[in-house]
Protein backbone atom coordinates (compact mmCIF):
# COMPACT_ATOMS: atom_id res chain seq x y z
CA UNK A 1 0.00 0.00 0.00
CA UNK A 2 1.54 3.49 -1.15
CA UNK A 3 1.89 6.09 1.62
CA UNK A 4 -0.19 8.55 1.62
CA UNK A 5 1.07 12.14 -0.06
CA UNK A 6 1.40 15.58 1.78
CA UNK A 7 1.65 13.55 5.04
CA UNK A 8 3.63 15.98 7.39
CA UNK A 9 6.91 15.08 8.70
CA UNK A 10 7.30 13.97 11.95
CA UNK A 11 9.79 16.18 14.01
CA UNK A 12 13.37 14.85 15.09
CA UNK A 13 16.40 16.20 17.40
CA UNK A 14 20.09 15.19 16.23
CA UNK A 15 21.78 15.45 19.17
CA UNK A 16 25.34 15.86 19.60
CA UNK A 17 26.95 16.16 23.32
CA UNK A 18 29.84 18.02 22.13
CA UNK A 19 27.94 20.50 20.38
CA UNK A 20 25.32 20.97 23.42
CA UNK A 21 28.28 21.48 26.05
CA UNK A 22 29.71 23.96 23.24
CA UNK A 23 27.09 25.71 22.80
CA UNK A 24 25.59 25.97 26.77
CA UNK A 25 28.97 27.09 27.80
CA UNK A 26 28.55 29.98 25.43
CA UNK A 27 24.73 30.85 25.87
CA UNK A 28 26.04 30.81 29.77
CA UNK A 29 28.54 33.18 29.03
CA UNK A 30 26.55 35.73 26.85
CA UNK A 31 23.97 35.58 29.26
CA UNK A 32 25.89 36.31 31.89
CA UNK A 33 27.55 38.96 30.32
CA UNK A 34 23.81 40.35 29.54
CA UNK A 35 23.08 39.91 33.27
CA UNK A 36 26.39 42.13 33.80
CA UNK A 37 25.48 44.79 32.01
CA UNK A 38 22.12 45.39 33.62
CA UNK A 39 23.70 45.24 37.08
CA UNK A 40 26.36 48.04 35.70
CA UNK A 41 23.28 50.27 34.39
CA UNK A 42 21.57 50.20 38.05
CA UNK A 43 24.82 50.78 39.43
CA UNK A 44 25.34 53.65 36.72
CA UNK A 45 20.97 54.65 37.78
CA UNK A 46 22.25 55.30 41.52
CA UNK A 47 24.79 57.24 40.64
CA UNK A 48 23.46 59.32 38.51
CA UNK A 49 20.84 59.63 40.83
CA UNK A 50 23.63 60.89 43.40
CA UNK A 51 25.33 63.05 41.24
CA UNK A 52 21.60 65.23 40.24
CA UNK A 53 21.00 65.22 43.74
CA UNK A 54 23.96 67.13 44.98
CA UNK A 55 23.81 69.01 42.16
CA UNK A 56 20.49 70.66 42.47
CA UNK A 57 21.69 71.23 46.52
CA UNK A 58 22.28 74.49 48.35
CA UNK A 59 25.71 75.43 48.23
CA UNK A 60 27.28 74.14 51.24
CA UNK A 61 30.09 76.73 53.03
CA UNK A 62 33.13 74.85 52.03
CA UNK A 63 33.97 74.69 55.87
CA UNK A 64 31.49 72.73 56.74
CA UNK A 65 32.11 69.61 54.57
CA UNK A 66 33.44 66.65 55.99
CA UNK A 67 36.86 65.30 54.75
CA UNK A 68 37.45 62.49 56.79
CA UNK A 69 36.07 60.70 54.43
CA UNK A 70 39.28 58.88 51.87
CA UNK A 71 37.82 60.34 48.60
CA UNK A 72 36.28 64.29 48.33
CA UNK A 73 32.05 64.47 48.14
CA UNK A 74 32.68 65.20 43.96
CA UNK A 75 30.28 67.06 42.52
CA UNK A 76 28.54 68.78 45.62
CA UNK A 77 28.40 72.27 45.55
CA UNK A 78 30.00 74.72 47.73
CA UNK A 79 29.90 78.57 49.10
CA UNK A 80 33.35 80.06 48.89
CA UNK A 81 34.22 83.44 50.61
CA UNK A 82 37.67 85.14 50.56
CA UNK A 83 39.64 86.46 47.20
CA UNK A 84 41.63 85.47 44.53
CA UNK A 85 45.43 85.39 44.78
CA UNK A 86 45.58 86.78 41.17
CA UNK A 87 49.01 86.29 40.65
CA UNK A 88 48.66 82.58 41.09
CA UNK A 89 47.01 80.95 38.26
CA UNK A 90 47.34 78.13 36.01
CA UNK A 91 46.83 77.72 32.09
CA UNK A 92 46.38 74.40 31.17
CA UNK A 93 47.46 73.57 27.77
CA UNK A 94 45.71 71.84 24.43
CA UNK A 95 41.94 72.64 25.38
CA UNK A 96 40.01 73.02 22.70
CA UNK A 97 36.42 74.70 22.61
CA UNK A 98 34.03 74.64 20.20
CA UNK A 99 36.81 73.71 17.62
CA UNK A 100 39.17 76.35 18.79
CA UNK A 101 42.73 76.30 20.88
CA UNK A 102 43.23 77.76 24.32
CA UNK A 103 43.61 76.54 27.64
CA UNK A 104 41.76 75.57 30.68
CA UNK A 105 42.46 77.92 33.58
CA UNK A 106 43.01 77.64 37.42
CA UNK A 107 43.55 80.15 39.84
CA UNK A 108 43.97 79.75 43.98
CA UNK A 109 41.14 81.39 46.38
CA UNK A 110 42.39 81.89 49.42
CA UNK A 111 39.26 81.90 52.16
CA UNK A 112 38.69 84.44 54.69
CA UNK A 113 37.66 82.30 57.35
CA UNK A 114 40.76 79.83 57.33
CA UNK A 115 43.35 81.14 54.59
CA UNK A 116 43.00 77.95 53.09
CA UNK A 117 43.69 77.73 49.30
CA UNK A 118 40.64 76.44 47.12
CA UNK A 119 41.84 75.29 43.12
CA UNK A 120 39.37 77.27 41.22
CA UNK A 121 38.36 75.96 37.73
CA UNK A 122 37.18 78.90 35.47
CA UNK A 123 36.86 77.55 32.68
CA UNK A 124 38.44 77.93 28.68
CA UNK A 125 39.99 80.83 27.39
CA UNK A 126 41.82 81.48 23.86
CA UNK A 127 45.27 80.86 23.22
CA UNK A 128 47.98 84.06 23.20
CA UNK A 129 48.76 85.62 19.41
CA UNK A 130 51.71 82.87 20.38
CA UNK A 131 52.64 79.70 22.02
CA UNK A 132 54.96 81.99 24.28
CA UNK A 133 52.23 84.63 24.92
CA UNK A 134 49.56 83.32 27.56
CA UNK A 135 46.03 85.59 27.44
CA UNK A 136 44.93 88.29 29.45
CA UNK A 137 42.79 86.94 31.44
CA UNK A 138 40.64 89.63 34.11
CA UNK A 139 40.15 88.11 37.70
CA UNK A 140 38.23 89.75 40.45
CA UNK A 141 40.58 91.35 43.39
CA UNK A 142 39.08 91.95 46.73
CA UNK A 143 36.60 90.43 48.69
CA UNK A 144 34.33 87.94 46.98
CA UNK A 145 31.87 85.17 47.21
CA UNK A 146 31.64 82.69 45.01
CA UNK A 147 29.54 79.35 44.20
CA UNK A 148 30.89 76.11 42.16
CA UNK A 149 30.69 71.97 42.04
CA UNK A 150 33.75 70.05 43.34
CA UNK A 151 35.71 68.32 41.01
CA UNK A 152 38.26 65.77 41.34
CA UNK A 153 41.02 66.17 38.72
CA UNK A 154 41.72 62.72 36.81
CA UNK A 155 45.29 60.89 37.87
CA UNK A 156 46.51 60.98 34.70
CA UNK A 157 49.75 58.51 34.90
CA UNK A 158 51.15 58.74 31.51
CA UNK A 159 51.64 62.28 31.24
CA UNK A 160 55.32 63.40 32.04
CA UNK A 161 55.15 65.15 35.52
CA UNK A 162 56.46 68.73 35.04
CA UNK A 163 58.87 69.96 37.71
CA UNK A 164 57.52 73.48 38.73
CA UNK A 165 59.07 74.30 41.77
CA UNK A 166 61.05 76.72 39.49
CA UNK A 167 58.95 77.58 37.26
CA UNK A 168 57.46 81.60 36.98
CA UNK A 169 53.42 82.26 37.84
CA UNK A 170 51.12 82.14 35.47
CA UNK A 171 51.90 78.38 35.07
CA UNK A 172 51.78 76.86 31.87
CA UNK A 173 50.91 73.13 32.28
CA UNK A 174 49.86 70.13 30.45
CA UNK A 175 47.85 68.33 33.61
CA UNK A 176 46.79 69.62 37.06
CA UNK A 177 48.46 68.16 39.79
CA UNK A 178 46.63 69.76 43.22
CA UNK A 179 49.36 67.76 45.20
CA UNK A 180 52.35 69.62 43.32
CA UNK A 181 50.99 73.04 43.13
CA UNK A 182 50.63 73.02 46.83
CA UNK A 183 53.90 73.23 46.82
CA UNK A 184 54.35 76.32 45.40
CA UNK A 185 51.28 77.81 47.41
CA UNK A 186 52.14 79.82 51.12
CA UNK A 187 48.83 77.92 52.84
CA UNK A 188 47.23 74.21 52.87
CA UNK A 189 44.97 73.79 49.88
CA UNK A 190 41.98 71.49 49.72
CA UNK A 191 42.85 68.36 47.66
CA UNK A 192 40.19 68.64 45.34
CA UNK A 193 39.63 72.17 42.35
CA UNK A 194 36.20 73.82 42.45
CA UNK A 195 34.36 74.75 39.17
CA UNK A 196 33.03 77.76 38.97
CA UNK A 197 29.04 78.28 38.57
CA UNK A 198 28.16 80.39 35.58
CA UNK A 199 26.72 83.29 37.71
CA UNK A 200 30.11 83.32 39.70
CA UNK A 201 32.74 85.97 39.53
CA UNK A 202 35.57 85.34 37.89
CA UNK A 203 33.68 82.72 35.60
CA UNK A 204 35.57 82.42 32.09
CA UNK A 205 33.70 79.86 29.47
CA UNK A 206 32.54 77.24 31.26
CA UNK A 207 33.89 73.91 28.71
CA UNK A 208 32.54 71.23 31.42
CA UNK A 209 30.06 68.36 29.24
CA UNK A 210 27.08 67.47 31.23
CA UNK A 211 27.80 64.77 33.92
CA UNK A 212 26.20 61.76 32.31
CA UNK A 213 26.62 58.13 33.85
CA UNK A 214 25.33 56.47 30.43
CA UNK A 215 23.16 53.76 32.17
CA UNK A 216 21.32 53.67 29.05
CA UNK A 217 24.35 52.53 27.06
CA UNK A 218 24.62 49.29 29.27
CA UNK A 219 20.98 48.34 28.56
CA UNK A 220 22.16 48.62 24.95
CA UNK A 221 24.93 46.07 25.46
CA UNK A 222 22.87 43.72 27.98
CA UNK A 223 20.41 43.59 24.99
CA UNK A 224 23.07 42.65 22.56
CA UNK A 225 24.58 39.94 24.50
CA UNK A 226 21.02 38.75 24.70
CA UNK A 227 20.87 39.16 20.85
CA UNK A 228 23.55 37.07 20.33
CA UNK A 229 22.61 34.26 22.60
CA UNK A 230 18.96 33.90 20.98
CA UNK A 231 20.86 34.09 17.57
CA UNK A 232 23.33 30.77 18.78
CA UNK A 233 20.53 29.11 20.34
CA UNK A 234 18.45 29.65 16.89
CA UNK A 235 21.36 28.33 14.71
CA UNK A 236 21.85 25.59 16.58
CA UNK A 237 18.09 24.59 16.48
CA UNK A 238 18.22 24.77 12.80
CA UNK A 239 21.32 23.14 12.67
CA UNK A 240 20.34 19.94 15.18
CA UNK A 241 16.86 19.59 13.95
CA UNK A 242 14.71 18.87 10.88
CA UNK A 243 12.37 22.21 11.52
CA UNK A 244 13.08 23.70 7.88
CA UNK A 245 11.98 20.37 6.39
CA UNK A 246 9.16 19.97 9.16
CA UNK A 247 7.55 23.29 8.83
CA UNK A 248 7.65 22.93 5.06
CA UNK A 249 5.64 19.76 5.06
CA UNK A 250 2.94 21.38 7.39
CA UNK A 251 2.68 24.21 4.87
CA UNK A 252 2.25 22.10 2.15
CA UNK A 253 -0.15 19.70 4.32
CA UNK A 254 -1.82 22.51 5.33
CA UNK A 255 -2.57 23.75 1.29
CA UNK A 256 -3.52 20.41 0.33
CA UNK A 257 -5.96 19.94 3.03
CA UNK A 258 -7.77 23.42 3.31
């Protein structure tokens, strides 16, 4: 007797051992590495969260924070009274604005209630008519009070450290160390620079980007790993089973048997 025609295959699983421990190690692994990234974007979601809420806080009299702690409170934002010592500033070198050359500038505040020094970050400027000409730049003299974020300057490592200790104020510099400029300073200095609020006096052009923990970007990878571990478990359904051939058949069943 002649089997019947259009009869729907039945479905079958190859399986190979090798290829399933293969393959489970790596879904593991994307999948974890999926798993990763979402724990890095609530990580990145609290700290964001940290950094918007000292940022929209009162200005705290830089007095009154506590520094006992091993790393500054970055980013909250402090009251500063005294003046600027506007003999002693810095220009940092290759800062670029809006497509332009200049420099970044610094210059110490000494406060009136401790004669502390205070690293203040003013913001961009444009380069002299020559590499050996730095810019007139005006700074407030007298009494002042002024408002900014802290800021932790980056350990940058691979830059060669500058000696300064005989070097002429203004300082021309290609990274800010706070620890070797106290040196040249007459009082303690805070081991952290202040930038400037726009409404502050003294403020240059404030070149700072928006502080921006890019949770959103780690979603973006936790999705991908999660891409690519549906895509390996797809192949290697296709690859281990008959379901081309099998859903074919049930099509054409399926049109022969409306």
């Amino acid at each position: 007797m002649n089997k019947p025609s259009n009869v729907p295959l039945k479905f079958s699983f190859h399986f190979n051992w090798k290829a399933a421990v293969t393959v489970g190690i790596a879904v593991y692994a994307l999948l974890s590495l999926g798993f990763w990234q979402l724990d890095r974007a609530e990580q990145k979601r609290i700290q964001q969260q940290t950094i918007d809420d000292r940022l929209s806080d009162k200005p705290t009299p830089i007095e009154e924070l506590d520094l006992s702690e091993e790393s500054p409170p970055e980013f909250s934002r402090v009251l500063l009274e005294g003046e600027y010592l506007t003999n002693r500033s810095v220009f940092l070198v290759n800062k670029f604005y809006q497509g332009q050359p200049g420099y970044e500038v610094f210059t110490a505040f000494r406060l009136k209630s401790t004669a502390r020094t205070v690293i203040i970050s003013r913001g961009w400027t444009t380069a002299g008519r020559s590499l050996n000409e730095l810019p007139n730049i005006d700074t407030p003299e007298g009494p002042v009070s002024i408002t900014g974020t802290i800021h932790v300057p980056a350990t940058r490592s691979f830059f060669i450290e500058q000696e300064i200790a005989g070097m002429n104020w203004p300082l021309r510099l290609h990274h800010l160390s706070i620890e070797k400029l106290a040196s040249r300073l007459e009082s303690p200095v805070f081991p952290f620079s202040v930038r400037l609020d726009r409404d502050s006096k003294g403020i240059l052009r404030p070149n700072w980007s928006t502080v921006d923990t890019h949770a959103e970007r780690s979603i973006s990878y936790a999705w991908q790993w999660f891409g690519m571990a549906g895509t390996l478990l797809l192949l290697t359904l296709v690859r281990s089973t008959n379901i081309s051939d099998w859903l074919r058949s049930m099509r054409d069943h399926s049109e022969s048997h409306p």
